[in-house]
Protein backbone atom coordinates (compact mmCIF):
# COMPACT_ATOMS: atom_id res chain seq x y z
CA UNK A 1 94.20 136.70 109.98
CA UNK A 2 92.51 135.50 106.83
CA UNK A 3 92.04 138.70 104.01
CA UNK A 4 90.51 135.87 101.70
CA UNK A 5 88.37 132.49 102.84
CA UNK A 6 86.87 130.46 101.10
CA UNK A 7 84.83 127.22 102.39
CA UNK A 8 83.51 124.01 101.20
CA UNK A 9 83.62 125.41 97.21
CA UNK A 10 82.07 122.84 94.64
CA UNK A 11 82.01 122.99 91.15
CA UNK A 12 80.84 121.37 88.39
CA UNK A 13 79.97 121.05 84.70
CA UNK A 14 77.52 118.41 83.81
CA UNK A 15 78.33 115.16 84.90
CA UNK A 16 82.30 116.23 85.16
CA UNK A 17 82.70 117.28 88.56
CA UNK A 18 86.02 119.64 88.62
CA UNK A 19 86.22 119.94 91.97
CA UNK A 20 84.03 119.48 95.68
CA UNK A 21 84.64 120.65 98.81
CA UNK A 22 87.57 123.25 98.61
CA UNK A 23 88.49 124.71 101.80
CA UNK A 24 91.18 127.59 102.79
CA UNK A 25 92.19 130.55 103.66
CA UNK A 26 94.85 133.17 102.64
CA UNK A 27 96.24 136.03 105.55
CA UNK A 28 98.04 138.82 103.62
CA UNK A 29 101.07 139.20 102.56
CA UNK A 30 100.84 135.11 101.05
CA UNK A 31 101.66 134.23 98.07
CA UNK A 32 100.20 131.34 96.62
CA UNK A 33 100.08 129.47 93.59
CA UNK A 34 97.19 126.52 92.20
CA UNK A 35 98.41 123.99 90.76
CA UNK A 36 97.52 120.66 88.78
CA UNK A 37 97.25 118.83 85.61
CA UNK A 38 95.55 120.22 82.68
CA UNK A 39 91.86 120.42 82.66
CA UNK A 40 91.53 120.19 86.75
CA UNK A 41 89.94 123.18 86.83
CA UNK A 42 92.89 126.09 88.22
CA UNK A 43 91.63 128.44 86.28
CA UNK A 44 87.63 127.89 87.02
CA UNK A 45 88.56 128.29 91.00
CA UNK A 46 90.40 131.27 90.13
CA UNK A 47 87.38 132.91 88.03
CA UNK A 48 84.90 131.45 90.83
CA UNK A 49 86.98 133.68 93.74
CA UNK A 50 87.37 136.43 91.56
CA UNK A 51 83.79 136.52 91.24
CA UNK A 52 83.53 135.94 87.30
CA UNK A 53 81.90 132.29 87.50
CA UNK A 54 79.38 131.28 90.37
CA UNK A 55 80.30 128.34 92.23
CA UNK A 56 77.61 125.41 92.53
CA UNK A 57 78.86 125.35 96.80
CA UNK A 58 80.34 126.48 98.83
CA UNK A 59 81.47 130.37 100.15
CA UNK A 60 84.05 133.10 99.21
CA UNK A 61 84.98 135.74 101.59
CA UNK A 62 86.93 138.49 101.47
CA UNK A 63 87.30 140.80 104.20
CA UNK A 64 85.64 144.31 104.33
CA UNK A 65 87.44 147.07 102.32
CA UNK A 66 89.68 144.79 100.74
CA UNK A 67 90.20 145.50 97.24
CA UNK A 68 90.94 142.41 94.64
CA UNK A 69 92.18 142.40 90.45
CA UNK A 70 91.68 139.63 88.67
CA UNK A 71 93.77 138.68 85.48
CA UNK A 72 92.17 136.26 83.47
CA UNK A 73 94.40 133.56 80.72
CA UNK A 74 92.61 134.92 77.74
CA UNK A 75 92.59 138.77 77.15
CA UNK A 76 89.74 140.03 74.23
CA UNK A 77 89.55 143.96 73.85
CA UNK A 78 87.30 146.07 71.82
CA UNK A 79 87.59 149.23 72.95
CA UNK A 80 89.30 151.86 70.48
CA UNK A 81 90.79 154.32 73.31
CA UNK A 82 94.00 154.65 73.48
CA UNK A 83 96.54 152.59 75.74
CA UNK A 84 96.47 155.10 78.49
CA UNK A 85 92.56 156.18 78.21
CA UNK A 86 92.13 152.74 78.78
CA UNK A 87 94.63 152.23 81.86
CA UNK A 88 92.35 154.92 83.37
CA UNK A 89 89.14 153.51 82.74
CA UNK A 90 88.76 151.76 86.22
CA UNK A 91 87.12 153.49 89.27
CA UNK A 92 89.87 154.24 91.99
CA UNK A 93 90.07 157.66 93.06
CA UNK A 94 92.82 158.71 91.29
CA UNK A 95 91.71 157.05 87.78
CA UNK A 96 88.48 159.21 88.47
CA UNK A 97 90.56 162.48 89.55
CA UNK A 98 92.47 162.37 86.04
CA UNK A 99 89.39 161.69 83.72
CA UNK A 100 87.98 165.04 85.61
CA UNK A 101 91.11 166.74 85.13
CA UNK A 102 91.49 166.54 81.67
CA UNK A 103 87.82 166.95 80.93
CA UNK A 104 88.41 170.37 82.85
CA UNK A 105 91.34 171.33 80.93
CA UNK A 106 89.35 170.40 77.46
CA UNK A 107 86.82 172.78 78.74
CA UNK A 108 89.85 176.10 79.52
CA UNK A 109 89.76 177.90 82.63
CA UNK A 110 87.12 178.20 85.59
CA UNK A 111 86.28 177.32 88.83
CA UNK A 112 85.99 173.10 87.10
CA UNK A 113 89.73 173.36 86.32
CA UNK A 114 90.95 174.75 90.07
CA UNK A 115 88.77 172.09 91.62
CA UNK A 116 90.26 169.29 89.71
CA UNK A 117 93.40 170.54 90.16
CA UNK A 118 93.34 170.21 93.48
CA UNK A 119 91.64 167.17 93.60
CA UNK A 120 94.74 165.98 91.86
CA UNK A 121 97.22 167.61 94.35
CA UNK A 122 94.95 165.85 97.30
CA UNK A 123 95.34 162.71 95.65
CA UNK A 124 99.08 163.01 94.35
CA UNK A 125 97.63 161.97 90.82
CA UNK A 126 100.12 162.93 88.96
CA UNK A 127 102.74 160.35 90.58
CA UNK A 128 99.53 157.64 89.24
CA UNK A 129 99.94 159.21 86.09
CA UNK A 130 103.53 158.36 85.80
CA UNK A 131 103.41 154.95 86.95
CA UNK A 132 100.76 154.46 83.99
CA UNK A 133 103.62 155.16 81.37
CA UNK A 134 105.64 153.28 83.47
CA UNK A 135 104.04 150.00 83.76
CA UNK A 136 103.03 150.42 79.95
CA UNK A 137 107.08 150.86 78.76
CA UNK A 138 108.00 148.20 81.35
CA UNK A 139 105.20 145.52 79.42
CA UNK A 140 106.76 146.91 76.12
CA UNK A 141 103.88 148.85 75.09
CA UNK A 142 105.50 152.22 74.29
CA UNK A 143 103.10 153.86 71.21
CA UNK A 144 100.43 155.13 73.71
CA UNK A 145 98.11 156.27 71.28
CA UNK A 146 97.37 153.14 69.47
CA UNK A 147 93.76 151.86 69.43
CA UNK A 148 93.59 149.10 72.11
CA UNK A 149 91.60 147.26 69.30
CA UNK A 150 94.27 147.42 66.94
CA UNK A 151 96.77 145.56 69.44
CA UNK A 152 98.10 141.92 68.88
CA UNK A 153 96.71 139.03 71.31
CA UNK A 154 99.87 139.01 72.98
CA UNK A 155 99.93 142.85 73.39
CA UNK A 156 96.38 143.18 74.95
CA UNK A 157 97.36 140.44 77.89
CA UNK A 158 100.12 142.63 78.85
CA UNK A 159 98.03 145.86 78.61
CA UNK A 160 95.37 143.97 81.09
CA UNK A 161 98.49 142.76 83.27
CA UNK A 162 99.47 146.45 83.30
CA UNK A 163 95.99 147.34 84.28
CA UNK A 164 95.51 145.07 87.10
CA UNK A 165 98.73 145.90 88.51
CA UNK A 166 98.56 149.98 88.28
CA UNK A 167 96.25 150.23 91.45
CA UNK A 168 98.04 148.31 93.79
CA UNK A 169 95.25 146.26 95.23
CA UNK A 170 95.16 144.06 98.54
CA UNK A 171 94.91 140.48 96.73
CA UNK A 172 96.01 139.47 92.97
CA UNK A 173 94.62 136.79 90.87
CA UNK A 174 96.21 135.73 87.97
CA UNK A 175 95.66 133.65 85.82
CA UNK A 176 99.01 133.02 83.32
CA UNK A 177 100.49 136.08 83.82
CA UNK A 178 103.96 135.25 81.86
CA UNK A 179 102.63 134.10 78.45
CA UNK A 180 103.49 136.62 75.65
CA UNK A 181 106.18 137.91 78.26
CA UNK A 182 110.15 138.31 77.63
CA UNK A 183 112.99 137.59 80.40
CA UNK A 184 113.23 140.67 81.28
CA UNK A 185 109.30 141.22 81.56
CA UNK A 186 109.07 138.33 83.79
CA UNK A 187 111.85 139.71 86.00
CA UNK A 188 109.97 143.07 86.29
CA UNK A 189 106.93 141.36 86.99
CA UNK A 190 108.46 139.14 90.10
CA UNK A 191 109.47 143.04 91.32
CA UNK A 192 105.63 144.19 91.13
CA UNK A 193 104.40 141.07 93.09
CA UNK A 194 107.41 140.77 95.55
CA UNK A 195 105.45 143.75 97.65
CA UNK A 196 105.28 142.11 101.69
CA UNK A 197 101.47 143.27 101.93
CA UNK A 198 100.38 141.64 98.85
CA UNK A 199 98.11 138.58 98.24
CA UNK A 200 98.49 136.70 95.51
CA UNK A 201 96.61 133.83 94.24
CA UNK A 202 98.45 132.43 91.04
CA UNK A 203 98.03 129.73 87.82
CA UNK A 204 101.04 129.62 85.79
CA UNK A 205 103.01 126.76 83.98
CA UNK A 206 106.38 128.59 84.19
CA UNK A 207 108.13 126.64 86.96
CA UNK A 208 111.11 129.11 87.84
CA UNK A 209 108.62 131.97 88.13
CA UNK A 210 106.54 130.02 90.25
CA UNK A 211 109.92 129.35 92.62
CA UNK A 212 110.32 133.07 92.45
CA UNK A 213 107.57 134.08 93.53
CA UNK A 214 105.47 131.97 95.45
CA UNK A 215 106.15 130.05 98.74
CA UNK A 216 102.83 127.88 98.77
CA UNK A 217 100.92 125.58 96.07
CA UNK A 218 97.63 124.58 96.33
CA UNK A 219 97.29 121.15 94.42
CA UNK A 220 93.59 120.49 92.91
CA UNK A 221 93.49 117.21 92.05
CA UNK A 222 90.96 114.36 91.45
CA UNK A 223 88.01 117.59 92.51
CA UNK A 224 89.79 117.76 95.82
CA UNK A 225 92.50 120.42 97.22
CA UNK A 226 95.54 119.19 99.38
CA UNK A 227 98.17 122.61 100.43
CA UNK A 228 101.66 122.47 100.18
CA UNK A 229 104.10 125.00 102.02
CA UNK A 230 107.28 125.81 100.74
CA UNK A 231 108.80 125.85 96.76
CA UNK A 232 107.54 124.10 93.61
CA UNK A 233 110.63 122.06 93.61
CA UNK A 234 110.08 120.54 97.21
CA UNK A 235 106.15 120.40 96.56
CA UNK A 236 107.55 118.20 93.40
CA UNK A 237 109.42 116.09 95.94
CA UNK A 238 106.94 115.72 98.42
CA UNK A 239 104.45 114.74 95.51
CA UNK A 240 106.53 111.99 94.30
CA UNK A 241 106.86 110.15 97.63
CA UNK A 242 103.47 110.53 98.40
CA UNK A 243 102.42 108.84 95.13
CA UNK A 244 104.63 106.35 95.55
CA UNK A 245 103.15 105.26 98.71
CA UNK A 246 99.59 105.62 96.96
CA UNK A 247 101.19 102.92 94.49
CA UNK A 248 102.19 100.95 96.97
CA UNK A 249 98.91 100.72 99.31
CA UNK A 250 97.25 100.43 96.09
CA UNK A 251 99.05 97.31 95.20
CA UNK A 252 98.64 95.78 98.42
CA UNK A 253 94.93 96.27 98.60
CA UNK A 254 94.78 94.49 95.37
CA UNK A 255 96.66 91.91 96.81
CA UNK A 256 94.54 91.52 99.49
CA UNK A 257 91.39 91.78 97.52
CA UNK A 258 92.44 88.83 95.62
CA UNK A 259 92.57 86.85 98.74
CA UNK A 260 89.50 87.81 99.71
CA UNK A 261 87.60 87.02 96.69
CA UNK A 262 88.86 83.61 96.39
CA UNK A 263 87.48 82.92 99.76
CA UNK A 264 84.49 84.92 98.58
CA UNK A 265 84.24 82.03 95.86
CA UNK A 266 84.53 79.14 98.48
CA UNK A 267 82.07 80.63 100.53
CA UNK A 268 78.94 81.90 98.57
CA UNK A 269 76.70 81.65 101.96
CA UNK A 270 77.67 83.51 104.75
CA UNK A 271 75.83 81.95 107.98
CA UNK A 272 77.96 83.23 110.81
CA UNK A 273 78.59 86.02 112.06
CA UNK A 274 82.39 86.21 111.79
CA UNK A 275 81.64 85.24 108.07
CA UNK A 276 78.95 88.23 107.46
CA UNK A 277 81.85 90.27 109.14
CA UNK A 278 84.32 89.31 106.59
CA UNK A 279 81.62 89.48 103.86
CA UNK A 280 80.81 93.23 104.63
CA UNK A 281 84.67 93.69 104.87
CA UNK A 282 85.32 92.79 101.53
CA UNK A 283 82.81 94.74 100.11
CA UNK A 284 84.52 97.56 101.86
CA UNK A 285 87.91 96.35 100.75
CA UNK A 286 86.34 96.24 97.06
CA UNK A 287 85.42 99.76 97.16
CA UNK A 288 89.37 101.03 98.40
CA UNK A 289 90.81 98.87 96.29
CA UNK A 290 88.90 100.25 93.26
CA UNK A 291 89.88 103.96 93.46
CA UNK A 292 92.89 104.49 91.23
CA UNK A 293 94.52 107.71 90.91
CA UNK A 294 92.69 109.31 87.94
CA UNK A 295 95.17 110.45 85.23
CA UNK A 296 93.66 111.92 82.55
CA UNK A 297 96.54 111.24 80.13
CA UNK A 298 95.96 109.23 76.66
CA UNK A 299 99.13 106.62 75.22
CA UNK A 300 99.18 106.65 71.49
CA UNK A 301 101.40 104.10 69.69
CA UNK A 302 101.15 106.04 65.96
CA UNK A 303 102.60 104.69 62.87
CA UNK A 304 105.19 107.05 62.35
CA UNK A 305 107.44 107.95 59.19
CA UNK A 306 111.19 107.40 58.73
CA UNK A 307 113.04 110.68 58.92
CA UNK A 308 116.06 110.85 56.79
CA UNK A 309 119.21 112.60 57.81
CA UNK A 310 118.34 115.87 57.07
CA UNK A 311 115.16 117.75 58.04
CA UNK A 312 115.08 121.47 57.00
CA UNK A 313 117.68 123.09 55.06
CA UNK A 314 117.59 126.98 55.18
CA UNK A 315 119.78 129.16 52.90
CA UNK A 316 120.91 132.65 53.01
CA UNK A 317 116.95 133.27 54.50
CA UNK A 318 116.14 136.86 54.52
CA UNK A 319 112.83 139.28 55.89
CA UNK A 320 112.59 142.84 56.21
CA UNK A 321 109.27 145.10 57.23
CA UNK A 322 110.37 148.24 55.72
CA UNK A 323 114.02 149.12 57.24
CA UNK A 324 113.67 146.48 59.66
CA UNK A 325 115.45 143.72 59.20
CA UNK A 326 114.70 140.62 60.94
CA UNK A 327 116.57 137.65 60.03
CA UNK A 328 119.62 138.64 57.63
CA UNK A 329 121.83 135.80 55.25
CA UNK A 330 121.01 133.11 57.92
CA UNK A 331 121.37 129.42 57.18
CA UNK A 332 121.09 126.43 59.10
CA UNK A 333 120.95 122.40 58.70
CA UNK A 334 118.15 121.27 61.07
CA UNK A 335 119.12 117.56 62.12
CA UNK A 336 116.66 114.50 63.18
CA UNK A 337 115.85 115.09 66.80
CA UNK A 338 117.13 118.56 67.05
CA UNK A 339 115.59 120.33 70.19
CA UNK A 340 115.78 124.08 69.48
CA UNK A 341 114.18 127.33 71.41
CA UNK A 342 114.05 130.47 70.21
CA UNK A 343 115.21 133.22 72.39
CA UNK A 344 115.04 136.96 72.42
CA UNK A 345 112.98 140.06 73.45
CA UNK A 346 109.48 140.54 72.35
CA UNK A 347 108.87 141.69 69.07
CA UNK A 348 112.59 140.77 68.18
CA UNK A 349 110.84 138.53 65.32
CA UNK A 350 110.66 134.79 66.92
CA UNK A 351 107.35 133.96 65.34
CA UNK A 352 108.13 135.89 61.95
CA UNK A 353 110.98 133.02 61.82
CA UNK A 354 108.82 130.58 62.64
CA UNK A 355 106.17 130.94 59.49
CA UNK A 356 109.33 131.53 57.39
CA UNK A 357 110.61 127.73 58.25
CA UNK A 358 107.27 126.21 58.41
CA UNK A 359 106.22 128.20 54.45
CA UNK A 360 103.37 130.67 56.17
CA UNK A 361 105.30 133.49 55.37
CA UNK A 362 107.57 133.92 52.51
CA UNK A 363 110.78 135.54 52.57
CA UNK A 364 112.31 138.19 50.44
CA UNK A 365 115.15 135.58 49.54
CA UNK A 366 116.52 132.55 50.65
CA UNK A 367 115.18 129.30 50.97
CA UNK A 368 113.33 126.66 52.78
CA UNK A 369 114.13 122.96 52.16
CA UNK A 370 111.68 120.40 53.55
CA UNK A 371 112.79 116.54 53.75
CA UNK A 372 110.55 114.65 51.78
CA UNK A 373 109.40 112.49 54.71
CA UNK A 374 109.07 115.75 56.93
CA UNK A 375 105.08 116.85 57.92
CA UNK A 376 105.36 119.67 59.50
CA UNK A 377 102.88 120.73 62.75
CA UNK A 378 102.86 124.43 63.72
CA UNK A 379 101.16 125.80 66.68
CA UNK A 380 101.16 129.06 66.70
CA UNK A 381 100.96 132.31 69.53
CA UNK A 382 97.23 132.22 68.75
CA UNK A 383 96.29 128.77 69.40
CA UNK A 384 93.41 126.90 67.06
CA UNK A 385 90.34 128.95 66.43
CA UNK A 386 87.48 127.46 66.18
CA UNK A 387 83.62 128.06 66.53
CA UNK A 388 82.14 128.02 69.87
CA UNK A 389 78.97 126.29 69.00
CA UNK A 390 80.78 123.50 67.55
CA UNK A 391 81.15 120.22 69.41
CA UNK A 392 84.62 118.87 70.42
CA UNK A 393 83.64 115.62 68.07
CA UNK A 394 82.85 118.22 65.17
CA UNK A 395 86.34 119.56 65.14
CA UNK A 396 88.21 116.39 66.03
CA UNK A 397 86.58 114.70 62.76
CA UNK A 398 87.66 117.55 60.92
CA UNK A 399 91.29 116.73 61.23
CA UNK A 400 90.74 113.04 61.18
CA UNK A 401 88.08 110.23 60.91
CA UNK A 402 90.21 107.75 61.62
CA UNK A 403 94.03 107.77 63.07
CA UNK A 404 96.33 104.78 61.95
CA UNK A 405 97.65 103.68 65.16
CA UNK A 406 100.93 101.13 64.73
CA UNK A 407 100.49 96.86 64.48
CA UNK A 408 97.22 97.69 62.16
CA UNK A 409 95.14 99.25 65.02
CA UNK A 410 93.36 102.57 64.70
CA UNK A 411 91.24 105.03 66.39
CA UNK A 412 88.17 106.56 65.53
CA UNK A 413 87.22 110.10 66.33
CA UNK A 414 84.67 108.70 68.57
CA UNK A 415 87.20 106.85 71.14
């Protein structure tokens, strides 16, 4: 039985339909996972279900008493409470039982006191209490009486994930749950979701915790939904052979519609029957043979700039906050096509490291080397920044007018 449905769901913005006509349903205990290239609009159904965005169609249903958390991709918090005043500001029972509790105890002794007391024996609110601290230490977030304000980007999406996960509730939606999470985050994580009972309904680019945890996909593409049962890596397989028969009924209806239209060209009247048949046919044939997969992905040739041998050169590079050291004597040769990842627990300093190479940071000694031919691009944990009201254009002719593309061809921030 079906704790979540949801029927014939549409959505659109402007003239860019993201997707039309999205049917299914989810019994408990599944765990399932969207999936599809950027932009197809994962985490727009997800906000639609959860009940953030209105859908232009279609229905969501949930059944009676079930209780749903949402996660959304980006986390913004204002609030200055404190990590754990803000774990409890949600309305469960036992959230509710604590906030009366210690507003009692603030208040000394009396008949307000023994009634939330017991309220929080009834309730076995201190155990919720607990698992609070707990989920906050397991997501790394162990000064508890830091401003929730004050916290980084990264910091605040693992107190929300914290948040959504402290009550338990029937069916999960998340949306990018891993980012800003460590190895050993993401393993505690797969623990919290791997609960029989649990629905989840999940967007995340991380393919192995996707294998992990999941055991369906649900593939939006071209503003249509197809399911898949089983891993990523077999919905991968299954994908592949079914595009390669696409490709190959595509061909052939091209191959065929060439036929066709030469005849079309030898007969321009139709007087028969047969031939108004074969007229309408083609027309029909036309139409099939027309509809492409849709991939929205751009080829750039670029001029691009001869790298010599070496790249970055870092001696003896040193950084220290106080008594913590983070990077210590270290020196490397980066090489031309060097593939490197930084590895290590959060707040071990990876993107400290990172501004030292790239010069947005400076360090307390050493040095950074650039290659004379090197231009450095640096994206950092916060992603660009940039003003809401402003038009995609508008930004996009900030960085560039024009881009040199190679044999003397260009673009234009217009194309």
């Amino acid at each position: 039985m079906n704790v979540l449905s949801v029927d014939r769901l549409a959505k659109a913005f402007g003239p860019r339909t993201l997707f039309e006509d999205v049917s299914f349903g989810a019994a408990a205990g599944q765990k399932i996972a969207i999936v599809g290239r950027n932009g197809s609009g994962k985490s727009t159904l997800l906000k639609c279900i959860a009940g953030v965005e209105q859908p232009d169609a279609g229905t969501i249903t949930f059944n009676r008493g079930i209780r749903v958390g949402y996660l959304d991709q980006d986390v913004a918090m204002t609030s200055d409470r404190t990590l754990v005043d803000e774990m409890l500001d949600q309305d469960d029972d036992r959230s509710v039982a604590i906030r009366a509790y210690e507003h009692a105890l603030a208040g000394g002794t009396g008949p307000a006191l023994e009634k939330a007391l017991a309220r929080m024996e009834e309730l076995k609110a201190w155990d919720h209490e607990a698992r609070i601290k707990g989920l906050l230490s397991q997501f790394g977030l162990t000064d508890l009486e830091v401003p929730v304000n004050r916290l980084s980007g990264g910091q605040q999406k693992r107190l929300a994930l914290a948040k959504v996960l402290l009550d338990r509730p029937d069916v999960l939606i998340l949306d990018e749950p891993t980012n800003h999470l460590d190895v050993a985050m993401i393993e505690q994580l797969e623990g919290e979701l791997a609960v029989p009972g649990l629905t989840l309904l999940l967007v995340t680019h991380d393919r192995y915790f996707l294998d992990n945890v999941c055991d369906e996909l649900i593939e939006i593409e071209r503003g249509g939904a197809q399911r898949f049962r089983g891993s990523y890596s077999y919905y991968v397989e299954k994908k592949a052979l079914a595009d390669a028969v696409a490709e190959a009924t595509q061909q052939r209806l091209q191959g065929l519609m060439r036929r066709e239209l030469a005849w079309m060209r030898r007969m321009p009247r139709a007087r028969g029957t047969k031939s108004r048949s074969r007229v309408a046919a083609f027309h029909d044939l036309e139409e099939a043979a027309g509809k492409r997969a849709q991939k929205d992905e751009l080829s750039l040739s670029v001029n691009v700039t001869r790298l010599g041998g070496k790249v970055i050169e870092v001696r003896n590079l040193h950084k220290a906050f106080g008594d913590r050291v983070i990077v210590d004597r270290f020196s490397y040769s980066f090489k031309r096509g060097d593939r490197i990842g930084l590895v290590g627990p959060n707040g071990v300093g990876k993107s400290t490291f990172i501004e030292l190479i790239t010069g947005a940071m400076p360090p307390d000694k050493g040095k950074v080397t650039i290659g004379d031919t090197v231009v450095l691009g640096h994206y950092d944990q916060q992603g660009a920044q940039w003003p809401e009201e402003k038009r995609v254009i508008e930004v996009v002719r900030e960085i560039a007018e024009v881009i040199p593309l190679n044999k003397g061809r260009e673009l234009t921030a217009a194309q």
